[in-house]
C-alpha atoms as a PDB file:
ATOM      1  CA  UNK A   1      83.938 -13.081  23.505  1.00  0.00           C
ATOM      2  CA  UNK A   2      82.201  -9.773  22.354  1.00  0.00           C
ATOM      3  CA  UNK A   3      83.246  -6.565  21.110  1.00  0.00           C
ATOM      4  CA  UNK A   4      81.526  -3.808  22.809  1.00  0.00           C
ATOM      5  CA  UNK A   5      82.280   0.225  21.163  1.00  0.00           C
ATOM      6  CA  UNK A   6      80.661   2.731  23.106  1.00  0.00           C
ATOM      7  CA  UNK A   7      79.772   6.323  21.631  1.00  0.00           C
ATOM      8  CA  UNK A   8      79.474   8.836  23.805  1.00  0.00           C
ATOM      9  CA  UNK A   9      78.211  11.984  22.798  1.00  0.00           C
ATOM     10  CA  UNK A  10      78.742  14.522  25.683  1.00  0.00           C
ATOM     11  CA  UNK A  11      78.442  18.260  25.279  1.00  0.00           C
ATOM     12  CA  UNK A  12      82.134  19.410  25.083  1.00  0.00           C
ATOM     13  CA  UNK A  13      83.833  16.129  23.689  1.00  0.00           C
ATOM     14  CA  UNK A  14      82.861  12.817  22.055  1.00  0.00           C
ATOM     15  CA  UNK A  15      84.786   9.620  22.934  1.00  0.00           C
ATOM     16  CA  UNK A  16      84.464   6.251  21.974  1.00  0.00           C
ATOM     17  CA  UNK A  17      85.737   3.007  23.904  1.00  0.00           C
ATOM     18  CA  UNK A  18      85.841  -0.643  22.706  1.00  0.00           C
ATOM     19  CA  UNK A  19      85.872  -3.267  25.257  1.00  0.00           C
ATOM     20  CA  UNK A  20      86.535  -6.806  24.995  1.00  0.00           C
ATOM     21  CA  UNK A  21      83.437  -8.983  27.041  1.00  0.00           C
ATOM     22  CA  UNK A  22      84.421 -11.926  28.276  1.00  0.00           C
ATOM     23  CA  UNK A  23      82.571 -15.262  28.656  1.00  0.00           C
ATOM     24  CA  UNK A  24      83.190 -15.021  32.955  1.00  0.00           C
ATOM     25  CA  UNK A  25      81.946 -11.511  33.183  1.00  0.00           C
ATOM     26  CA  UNK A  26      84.778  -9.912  33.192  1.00  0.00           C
ATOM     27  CA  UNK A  27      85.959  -6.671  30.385  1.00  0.00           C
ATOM     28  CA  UNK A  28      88.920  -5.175  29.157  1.00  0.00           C
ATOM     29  CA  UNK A  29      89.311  -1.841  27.294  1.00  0.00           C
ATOM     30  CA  UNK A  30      91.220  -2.192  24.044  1.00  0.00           C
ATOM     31  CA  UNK A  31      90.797   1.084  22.807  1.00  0.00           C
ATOM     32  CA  UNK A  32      89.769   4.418  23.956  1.00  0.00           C
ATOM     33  CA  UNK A  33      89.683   7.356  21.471  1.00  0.00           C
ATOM     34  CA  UNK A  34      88.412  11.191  22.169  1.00  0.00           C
ATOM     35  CA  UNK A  35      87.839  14.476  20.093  1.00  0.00           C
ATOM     36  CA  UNK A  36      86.938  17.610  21.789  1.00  0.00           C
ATOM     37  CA  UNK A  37      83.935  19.088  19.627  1.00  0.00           C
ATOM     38  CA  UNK A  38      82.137  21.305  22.045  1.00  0.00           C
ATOM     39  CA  UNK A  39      78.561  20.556  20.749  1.00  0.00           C
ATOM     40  CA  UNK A  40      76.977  23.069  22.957  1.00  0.00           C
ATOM     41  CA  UNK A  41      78.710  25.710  21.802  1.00  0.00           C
ATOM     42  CA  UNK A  42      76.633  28.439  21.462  1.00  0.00           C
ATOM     43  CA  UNK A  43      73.400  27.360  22.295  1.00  0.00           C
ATOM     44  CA  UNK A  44      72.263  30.164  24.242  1.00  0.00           C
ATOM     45  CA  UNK A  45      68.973  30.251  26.154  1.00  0.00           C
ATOM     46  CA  UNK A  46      67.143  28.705  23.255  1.00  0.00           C
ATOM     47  CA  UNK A  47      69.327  25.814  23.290  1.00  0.00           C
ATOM     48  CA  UNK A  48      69.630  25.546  19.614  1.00  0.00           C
ATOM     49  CA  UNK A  49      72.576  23.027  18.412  1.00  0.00           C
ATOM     50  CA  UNK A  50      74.674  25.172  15.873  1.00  0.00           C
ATOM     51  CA  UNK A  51      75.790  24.165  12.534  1.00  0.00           C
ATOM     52  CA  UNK A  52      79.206  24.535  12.841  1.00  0.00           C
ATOM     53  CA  UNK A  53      79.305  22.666  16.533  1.00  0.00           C
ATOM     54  CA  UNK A  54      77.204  19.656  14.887  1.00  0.00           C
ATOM     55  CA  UNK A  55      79.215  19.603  11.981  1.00  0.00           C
ATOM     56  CA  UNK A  56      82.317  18.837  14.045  1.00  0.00           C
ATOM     57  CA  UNK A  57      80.533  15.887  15.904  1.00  0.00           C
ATOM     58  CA  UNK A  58      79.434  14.224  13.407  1.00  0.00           C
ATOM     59  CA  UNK A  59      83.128  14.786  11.496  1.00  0.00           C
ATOM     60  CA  UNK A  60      84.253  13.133  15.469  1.00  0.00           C
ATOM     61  CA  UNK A  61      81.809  10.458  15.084  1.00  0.00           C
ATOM     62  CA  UNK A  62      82.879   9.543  11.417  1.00  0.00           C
ATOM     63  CA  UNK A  63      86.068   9.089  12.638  1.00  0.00           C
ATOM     64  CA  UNK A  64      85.993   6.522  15.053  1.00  0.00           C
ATOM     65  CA  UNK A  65      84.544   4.055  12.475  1.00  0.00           C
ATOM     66  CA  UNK A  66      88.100   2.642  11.473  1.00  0.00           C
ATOM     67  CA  UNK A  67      88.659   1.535  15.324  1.00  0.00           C
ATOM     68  CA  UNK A  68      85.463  -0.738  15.573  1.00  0.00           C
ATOM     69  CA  UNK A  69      84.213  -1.469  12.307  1.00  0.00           C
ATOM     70  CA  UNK A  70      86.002  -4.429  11.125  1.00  0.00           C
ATOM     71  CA  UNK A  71      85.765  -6.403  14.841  1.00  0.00           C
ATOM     72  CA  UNK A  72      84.157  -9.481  15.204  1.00  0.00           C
ATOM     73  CA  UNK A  73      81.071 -10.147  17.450  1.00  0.00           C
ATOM     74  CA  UNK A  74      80.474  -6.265  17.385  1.00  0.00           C
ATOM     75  CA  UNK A  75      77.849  -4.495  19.419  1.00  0.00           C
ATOM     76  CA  UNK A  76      77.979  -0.743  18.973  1.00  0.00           C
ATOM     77  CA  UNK A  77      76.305   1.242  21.166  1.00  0.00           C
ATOM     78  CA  UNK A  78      75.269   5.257  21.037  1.00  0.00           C
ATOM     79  CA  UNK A  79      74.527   7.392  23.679  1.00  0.00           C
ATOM     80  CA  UNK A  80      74.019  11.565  23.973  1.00  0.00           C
ATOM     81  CA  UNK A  81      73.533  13.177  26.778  1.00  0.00           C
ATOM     82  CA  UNK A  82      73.020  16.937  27.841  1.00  0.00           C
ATOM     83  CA  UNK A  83      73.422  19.098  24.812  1.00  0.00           C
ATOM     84  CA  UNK A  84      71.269  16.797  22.619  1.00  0.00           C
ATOM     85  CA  UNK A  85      69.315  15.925  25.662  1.00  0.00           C
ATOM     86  CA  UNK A  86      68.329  19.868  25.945  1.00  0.00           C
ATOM     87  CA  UNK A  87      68.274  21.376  22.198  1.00  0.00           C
ATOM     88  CA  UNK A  88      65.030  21.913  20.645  1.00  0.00           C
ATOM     89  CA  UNK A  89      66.401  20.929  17.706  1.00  0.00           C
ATOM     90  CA  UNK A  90      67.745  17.707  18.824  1.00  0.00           C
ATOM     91  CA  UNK A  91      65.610  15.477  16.198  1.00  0.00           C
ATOM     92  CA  UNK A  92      67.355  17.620  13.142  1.00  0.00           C
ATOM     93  CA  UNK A  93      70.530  16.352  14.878  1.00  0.00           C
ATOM     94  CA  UNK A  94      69.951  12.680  15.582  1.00  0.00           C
ATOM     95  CA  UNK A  95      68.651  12.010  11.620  1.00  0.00           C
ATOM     96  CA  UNK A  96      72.178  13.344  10.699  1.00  0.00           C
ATOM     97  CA  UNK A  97      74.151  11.323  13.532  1.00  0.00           C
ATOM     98  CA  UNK A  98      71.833   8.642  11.493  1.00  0.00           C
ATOM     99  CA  UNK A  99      72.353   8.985   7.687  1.00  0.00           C
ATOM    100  CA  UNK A 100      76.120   9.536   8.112  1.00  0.00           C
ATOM    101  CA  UNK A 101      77.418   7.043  10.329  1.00  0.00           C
ATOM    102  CA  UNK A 102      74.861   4.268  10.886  1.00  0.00           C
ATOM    103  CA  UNK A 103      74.587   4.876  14.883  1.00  0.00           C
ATOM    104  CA  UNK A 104      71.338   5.724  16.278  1.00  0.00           C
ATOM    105  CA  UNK A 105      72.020   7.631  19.425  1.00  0.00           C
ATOM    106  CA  UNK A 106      70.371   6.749  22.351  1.00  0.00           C
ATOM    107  CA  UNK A 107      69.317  10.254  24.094  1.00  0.00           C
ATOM    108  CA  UNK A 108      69.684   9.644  28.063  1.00  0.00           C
ATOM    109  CA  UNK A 109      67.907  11.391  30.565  1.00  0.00           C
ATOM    110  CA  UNK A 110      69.591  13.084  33.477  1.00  0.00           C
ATOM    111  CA  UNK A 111      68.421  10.485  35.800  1.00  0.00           C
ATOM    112  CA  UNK A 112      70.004   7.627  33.646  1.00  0.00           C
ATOM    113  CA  UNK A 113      73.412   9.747  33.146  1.00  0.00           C
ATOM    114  CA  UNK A 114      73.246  10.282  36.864  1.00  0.00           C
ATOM    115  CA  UNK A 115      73.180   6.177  37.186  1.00  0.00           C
ATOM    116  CA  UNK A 116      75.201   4.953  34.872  1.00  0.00           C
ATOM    117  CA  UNK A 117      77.520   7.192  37.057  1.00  0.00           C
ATOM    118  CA  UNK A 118      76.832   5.847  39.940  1.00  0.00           C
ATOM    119  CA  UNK A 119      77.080   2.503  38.768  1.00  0.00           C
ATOM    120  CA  UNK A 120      80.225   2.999  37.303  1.00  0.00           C
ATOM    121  CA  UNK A 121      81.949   4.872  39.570  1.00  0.00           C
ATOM    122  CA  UNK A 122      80.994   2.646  43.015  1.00  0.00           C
ATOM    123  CA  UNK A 123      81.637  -0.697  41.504  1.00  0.00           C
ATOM    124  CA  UNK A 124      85.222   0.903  40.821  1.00  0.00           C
ATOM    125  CA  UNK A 125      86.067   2.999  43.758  1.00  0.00           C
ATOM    126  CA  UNK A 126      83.887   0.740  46.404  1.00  0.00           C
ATOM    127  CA  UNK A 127      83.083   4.061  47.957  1.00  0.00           C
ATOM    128  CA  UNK A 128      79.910   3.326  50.603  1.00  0.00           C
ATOM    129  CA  UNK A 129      79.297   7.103  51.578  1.00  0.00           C
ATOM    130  CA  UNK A 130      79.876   9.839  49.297  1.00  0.00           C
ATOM    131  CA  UNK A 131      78.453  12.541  47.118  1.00  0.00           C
ATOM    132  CA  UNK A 132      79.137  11.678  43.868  1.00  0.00           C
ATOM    133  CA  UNK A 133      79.596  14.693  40.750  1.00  0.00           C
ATOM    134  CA  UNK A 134      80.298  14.577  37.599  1.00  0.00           C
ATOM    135  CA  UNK A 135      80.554  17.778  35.696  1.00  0.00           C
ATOM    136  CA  UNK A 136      80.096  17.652  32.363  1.00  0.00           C
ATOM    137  CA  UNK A 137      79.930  20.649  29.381  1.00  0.00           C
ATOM    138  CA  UNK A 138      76.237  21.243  29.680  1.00  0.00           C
ATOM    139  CA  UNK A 139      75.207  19.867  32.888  1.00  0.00           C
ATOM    140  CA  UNK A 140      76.007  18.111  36.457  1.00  0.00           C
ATOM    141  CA  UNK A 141      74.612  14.759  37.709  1.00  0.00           C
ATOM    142  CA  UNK A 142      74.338  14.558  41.277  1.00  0.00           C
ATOM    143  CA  UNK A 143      74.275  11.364  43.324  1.00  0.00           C
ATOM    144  CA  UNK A 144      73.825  10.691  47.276  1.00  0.00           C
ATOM    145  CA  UNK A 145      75.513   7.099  47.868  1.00  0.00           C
ATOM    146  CA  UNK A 146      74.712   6.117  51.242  1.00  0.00           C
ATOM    147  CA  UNK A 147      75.636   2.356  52.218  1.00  0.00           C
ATOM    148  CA  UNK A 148      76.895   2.117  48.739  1.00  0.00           C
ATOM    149  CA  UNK A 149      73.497   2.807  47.370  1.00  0.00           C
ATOM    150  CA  UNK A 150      71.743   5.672  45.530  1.00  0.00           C
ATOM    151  CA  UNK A 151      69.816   7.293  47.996  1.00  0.00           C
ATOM    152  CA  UNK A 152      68.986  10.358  45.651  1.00  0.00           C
ATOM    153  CA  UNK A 153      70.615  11.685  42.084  1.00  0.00           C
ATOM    154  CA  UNK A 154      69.454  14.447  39.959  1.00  0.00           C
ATOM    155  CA  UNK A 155      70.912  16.023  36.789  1.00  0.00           C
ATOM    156  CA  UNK A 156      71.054  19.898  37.213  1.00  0.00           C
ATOM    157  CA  UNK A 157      71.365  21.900  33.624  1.00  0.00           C
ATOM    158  CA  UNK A 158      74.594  23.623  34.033  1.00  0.00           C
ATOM    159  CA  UNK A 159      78.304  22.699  33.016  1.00  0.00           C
ATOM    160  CA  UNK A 160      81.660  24.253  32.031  1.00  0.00           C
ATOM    161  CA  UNK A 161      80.582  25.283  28.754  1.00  0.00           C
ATOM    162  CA  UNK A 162      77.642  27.562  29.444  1.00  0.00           C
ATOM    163  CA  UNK A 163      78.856  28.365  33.215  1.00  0.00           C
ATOM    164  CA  UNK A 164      81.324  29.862  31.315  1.00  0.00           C
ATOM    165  CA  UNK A 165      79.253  31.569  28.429  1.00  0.00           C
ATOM    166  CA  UNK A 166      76.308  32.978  30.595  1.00  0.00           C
ATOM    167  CA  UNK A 167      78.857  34.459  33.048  1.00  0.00           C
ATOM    168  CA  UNK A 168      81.919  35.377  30.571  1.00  0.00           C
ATOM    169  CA  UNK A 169      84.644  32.965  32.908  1.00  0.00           C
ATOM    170  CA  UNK A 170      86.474  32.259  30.148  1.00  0.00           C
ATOM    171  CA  UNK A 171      89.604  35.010  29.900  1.00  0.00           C
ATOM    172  CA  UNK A 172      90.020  37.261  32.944  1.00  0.00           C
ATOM    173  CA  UNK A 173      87.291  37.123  35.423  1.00  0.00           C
ATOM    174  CA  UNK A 174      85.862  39.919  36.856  1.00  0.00           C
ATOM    175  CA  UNK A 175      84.343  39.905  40.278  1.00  0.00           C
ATOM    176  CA  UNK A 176      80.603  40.859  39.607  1.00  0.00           C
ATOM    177  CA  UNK A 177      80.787  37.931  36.945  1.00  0.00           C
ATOM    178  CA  UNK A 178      82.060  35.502  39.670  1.00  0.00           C
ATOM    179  CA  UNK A 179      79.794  36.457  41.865  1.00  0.00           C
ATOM    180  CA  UNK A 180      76.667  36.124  39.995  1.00  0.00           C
ATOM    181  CA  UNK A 181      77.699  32.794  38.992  1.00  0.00           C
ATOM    182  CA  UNK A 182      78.224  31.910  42.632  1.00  0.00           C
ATOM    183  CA  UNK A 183      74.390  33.054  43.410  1.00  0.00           C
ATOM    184  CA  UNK A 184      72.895  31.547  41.173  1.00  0.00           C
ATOM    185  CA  UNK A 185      74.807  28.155  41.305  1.00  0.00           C
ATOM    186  CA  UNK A 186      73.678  28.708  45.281  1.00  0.00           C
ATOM    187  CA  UNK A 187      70.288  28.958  44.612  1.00  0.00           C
ATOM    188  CA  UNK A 188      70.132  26.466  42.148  1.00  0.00           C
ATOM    189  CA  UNK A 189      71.903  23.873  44.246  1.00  0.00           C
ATOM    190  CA  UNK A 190      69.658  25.014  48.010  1.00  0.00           C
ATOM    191  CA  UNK A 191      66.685  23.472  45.954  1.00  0.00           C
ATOM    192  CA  UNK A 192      68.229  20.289  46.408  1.00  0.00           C
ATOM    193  CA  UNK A 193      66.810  19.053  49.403  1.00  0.00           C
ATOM    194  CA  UNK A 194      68.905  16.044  49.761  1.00  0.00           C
ATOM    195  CA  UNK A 195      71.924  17.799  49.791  1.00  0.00           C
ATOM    196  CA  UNK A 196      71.992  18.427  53.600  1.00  0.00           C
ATOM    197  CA  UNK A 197      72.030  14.388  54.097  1.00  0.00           C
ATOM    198  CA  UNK A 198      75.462  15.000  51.940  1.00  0.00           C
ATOM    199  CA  UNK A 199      77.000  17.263  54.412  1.00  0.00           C
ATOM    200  CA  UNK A 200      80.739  16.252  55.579  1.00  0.00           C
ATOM    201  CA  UNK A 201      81.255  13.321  52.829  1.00  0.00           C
ATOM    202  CA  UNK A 202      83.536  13.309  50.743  1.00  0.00           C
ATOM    203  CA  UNK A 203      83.136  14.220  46.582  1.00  0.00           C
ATOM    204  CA  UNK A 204      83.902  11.580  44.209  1.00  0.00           C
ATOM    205  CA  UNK A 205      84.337  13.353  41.417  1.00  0.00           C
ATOM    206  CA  UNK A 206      83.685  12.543  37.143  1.00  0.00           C
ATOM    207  CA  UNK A 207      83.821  14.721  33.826  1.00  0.00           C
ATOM    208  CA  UNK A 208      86.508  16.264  32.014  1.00  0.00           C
ATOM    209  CA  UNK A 209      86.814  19.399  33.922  1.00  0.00           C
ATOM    210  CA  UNK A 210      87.171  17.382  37.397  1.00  0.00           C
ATOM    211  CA  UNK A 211      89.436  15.347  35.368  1.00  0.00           C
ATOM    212  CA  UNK A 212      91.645  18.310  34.547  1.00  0.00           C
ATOM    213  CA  UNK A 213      91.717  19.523  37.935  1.00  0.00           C
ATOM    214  CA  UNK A 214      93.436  16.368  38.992  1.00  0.00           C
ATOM    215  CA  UNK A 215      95.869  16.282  36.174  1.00  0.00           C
ATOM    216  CA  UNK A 216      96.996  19.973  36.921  1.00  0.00           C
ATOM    217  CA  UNK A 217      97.730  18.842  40.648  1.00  0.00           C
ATOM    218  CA  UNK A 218      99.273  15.844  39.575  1.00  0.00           C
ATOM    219  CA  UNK A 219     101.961  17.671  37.660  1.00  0.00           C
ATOM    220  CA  UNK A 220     102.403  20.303  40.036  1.00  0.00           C
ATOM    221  CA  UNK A 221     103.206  17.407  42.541  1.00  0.00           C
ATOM    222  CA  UNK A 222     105.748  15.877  40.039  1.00  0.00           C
ATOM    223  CA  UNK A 223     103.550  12.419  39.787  1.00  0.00           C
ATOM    224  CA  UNK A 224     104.531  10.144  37.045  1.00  0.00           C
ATOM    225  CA  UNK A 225     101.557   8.611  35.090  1.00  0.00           C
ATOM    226  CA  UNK A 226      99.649  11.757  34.985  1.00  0.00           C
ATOM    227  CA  UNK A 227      96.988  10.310  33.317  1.00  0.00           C
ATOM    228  CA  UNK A 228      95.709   7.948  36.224  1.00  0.00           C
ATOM    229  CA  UNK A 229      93.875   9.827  38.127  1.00  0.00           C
ATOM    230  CA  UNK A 230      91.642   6.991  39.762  1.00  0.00           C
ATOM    231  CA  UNK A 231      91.473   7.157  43.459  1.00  0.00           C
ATOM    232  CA  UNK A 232      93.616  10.048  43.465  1.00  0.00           C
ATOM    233  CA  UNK A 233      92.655  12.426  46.295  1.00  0.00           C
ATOM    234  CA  UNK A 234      93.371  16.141  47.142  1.00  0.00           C
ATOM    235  CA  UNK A 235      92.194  17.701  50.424  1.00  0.00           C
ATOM    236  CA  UNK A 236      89.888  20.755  49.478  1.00  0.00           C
ATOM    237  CA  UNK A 237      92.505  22.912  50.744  1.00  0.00           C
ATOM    238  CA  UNK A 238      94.423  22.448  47.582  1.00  0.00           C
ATOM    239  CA  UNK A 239      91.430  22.555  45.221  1.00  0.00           C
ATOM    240  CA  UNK A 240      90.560  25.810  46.312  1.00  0.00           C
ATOM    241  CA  UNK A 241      94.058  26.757  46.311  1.00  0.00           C
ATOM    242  CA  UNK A 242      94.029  26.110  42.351  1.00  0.00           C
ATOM    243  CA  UNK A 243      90.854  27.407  41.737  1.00  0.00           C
ATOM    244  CA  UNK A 244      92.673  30.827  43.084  1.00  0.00           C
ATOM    245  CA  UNK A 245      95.454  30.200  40.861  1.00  0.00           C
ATOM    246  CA  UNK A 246      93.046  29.774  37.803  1.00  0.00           C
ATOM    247  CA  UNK A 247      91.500  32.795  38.556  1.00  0.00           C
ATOM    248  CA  UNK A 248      94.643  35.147  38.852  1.00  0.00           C
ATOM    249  CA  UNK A 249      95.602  34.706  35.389  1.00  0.00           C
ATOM    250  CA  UNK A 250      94.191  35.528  32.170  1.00  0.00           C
ATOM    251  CA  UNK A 251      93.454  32.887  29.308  1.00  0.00           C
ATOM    252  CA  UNK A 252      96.806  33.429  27.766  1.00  0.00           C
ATOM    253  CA  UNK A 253      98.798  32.772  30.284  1.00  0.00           C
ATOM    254  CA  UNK A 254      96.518  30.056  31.701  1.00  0.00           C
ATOM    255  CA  UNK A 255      97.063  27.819  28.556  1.00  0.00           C
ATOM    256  CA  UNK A 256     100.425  27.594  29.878  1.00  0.00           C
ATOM    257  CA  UNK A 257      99.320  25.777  32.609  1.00  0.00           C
ATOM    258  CA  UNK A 258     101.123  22.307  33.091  1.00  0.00           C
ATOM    259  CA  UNK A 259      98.084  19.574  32.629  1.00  0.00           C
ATOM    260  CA  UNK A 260      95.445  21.944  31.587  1.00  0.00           C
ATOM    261  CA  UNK A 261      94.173  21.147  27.976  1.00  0.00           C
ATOM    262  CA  UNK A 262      94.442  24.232  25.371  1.00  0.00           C
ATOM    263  CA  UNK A 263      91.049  23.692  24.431  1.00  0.00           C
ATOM    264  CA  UNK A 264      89.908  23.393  27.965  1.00  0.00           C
ATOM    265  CA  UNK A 265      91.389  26.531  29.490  1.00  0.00           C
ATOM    266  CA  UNK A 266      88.241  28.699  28.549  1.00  0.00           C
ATOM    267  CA  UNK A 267      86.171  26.467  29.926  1.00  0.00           C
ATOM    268  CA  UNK A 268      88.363  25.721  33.181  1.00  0.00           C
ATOM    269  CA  UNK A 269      86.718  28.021  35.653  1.00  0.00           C
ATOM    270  CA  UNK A 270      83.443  27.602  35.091  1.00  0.00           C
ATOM    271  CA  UNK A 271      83.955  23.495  34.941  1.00  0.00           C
ATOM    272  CA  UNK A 272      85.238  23.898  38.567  1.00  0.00           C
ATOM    273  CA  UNK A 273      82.618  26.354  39.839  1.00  0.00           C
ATOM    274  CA  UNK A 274      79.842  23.776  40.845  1.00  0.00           C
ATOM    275  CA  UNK A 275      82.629  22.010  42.812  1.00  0.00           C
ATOM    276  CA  UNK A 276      83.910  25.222  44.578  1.00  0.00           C
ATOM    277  CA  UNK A 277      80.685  25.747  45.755  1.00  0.00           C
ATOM    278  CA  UNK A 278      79.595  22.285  46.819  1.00  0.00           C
ATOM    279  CA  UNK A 279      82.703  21.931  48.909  1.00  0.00           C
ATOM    280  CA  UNK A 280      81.978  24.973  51.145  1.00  0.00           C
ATOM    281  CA  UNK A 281      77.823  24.612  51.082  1.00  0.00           C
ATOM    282  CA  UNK A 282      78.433  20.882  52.501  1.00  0.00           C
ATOM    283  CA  UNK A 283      81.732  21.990  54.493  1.00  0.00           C
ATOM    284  CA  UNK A 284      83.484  18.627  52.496  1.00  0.00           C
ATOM    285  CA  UNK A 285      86.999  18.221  53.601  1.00  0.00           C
ATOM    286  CA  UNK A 286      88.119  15.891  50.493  1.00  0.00           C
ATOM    287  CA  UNK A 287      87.524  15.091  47.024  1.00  0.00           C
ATOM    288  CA  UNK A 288      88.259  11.414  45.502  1.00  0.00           C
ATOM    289  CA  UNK A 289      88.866  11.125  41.491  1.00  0.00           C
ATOM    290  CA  UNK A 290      86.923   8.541  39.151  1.00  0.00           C
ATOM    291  CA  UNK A 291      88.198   7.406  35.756  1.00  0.00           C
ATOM    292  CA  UNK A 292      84.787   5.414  36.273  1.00  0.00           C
ATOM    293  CA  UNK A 293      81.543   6.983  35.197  1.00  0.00           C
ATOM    294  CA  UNK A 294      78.396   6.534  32.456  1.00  0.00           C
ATOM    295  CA  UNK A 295      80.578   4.248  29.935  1.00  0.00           C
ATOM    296  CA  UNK A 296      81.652   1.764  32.737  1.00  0.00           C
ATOM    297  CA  UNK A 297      78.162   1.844  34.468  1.00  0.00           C
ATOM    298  CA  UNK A 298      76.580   1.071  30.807  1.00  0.00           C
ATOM    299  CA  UNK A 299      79.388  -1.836  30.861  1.00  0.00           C
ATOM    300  CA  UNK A 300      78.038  -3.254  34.135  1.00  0.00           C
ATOM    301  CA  UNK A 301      74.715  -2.983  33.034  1.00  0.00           C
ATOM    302  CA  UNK A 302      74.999  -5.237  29.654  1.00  0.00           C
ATOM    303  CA  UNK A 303      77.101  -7.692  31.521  1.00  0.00           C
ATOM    304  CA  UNK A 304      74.414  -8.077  34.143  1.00  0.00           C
ATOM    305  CA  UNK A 305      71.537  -8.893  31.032  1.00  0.00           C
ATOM    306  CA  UNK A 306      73.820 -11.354  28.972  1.00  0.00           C
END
């Protein structure tokens, strides 16, 4: 048997999961552990990591060392994806990740988040024709999964976090602000080609603010075992109806929200923008949730080279 932790570094949170690998193939998750540092806080259009935002990662990172250090047979593994993926001063970053807790981050590109998705999320779900999205805090990976295979992904460099910035979604939204983030997530997302072979399928949907919009319904509908979300489905009726209900409120009373994080609720509306707007561009009746995604995918992959 071998201990597998995996880092990952993602632009609004850092989490960390160990898995047990078995001899036959086969894992088990012993321990999962998150922290919600918001490392592209701030970055603006020079995409600059701040100081205060990498200081709290790294403090995140430190802290998982107590769960994994003292297993036997360990294999740690480090990955980062948008924020660091996109900062000009990403190098700075990684030497620091380095020198104060030993893990050398492995920077993936969008097309590797986007298939680590997909190859997490498929194995799981056993989905054969969907259109996969996971929305993250600094970007979106997009995959086409046509006879269970990828037919096309992409990585697009927008998320919750600076959605939310750019257009100021994060206390009450005003209507010119919504709409200008509608345009230009339109005209972003038209340039994808391959989205008209998407049309009618259903969304199978990954990241913490697709996440949240299943634990919000799942309250509302009195579910027990909020928390497992995979497979859960909602018609897109009653995602747009919450989307609506999001945008009513201000931020106050929107932390009040049963399901909806604290630290999420700024972020909320512009994490389920790109989803809003995929569902009426491909006219998508339903959305299916993934507890799946780049961790699981990376799981399947090491399994397959042992």
């Amino acid at each position: 048997m071998q201990n597998l932790a995996i880092v990952d570094l993602g632009s609004n949170s850092v989490r960390m999961a160990v898995n047990e690998l078995h001899d036959d193939g086969t894992y088990r998750e012993v321990n999962r552990v998150k922290v919600d540092s918001r490392l592209s806080e701030g970055m603006g259009p020079e995409k600059i990591l701040q100081p205060k935002a990498m200081d709290r990662t790294i403090s995140a990172l430190k802290s998982f060392r107590p769960y994994y250090e003292q297993l036997p047979n360990l294999v740690v593994r480090g990955i980062a994806t948008a924020a660091v993926r996109q900062a000009r001063n990403r190098d700075e970053f990684l030497k620091r990740v380095a020198a104060a807790t030993d893990i050398n981050l492995e920077v993936l590109s969008g097309d590797q988040e986007a298939y680590y998705d997909y190859l997490g999320a498929v194995n799981r779900l056993k989905v054969k024709d969907c259109l996969l999205l996971d929305t993250g805090g600094a970007s979106c990976e997009l995959v086409h999964v046509k006879d269970g295979r990828d037919a096309n992904l992409i990585s697009v460099p927008f998320g919750a976090v600076n959605l939310s910035e750019q257009f100021r979604l994060d206390d009450r939204v005003r209507a010119v602000d919504l709409f200008s983030a509608q345009v230009f997530l339109r005209e972003r997302l038209r340039d994808i080609w391959w989205l008209n072979d998407a049309k009618h399928l259903p969304l199978v949907l990954l990241g913490g603010a697709n996440r949240t919009l299943a634990r919000m319904n799942r309250q509302q509908q009195k579910i027990l075992h909020v928390e497992n979300i995979h497979g859960y489905r909602l018609t897109t009726e009653q995602v747009m109806k919450t989307f609506e209900r999001l945008l009513r409120v201000p931020l106050a009373e929107r932390k009040r929200i049963s399901g909806l994080e604290l630290d999420r609720a700024d972020i909320i509306i512009g994490g389920m923008l790109p989803l809003v707007t995929l569902l009426q561009m491909l006219d998508a009746d339903r959305v299916v949730f993934s507890e799946s995604g780049v961790r699981e995918g990376i799981i399947s992959e090491y399994l397959s080279q042992r």
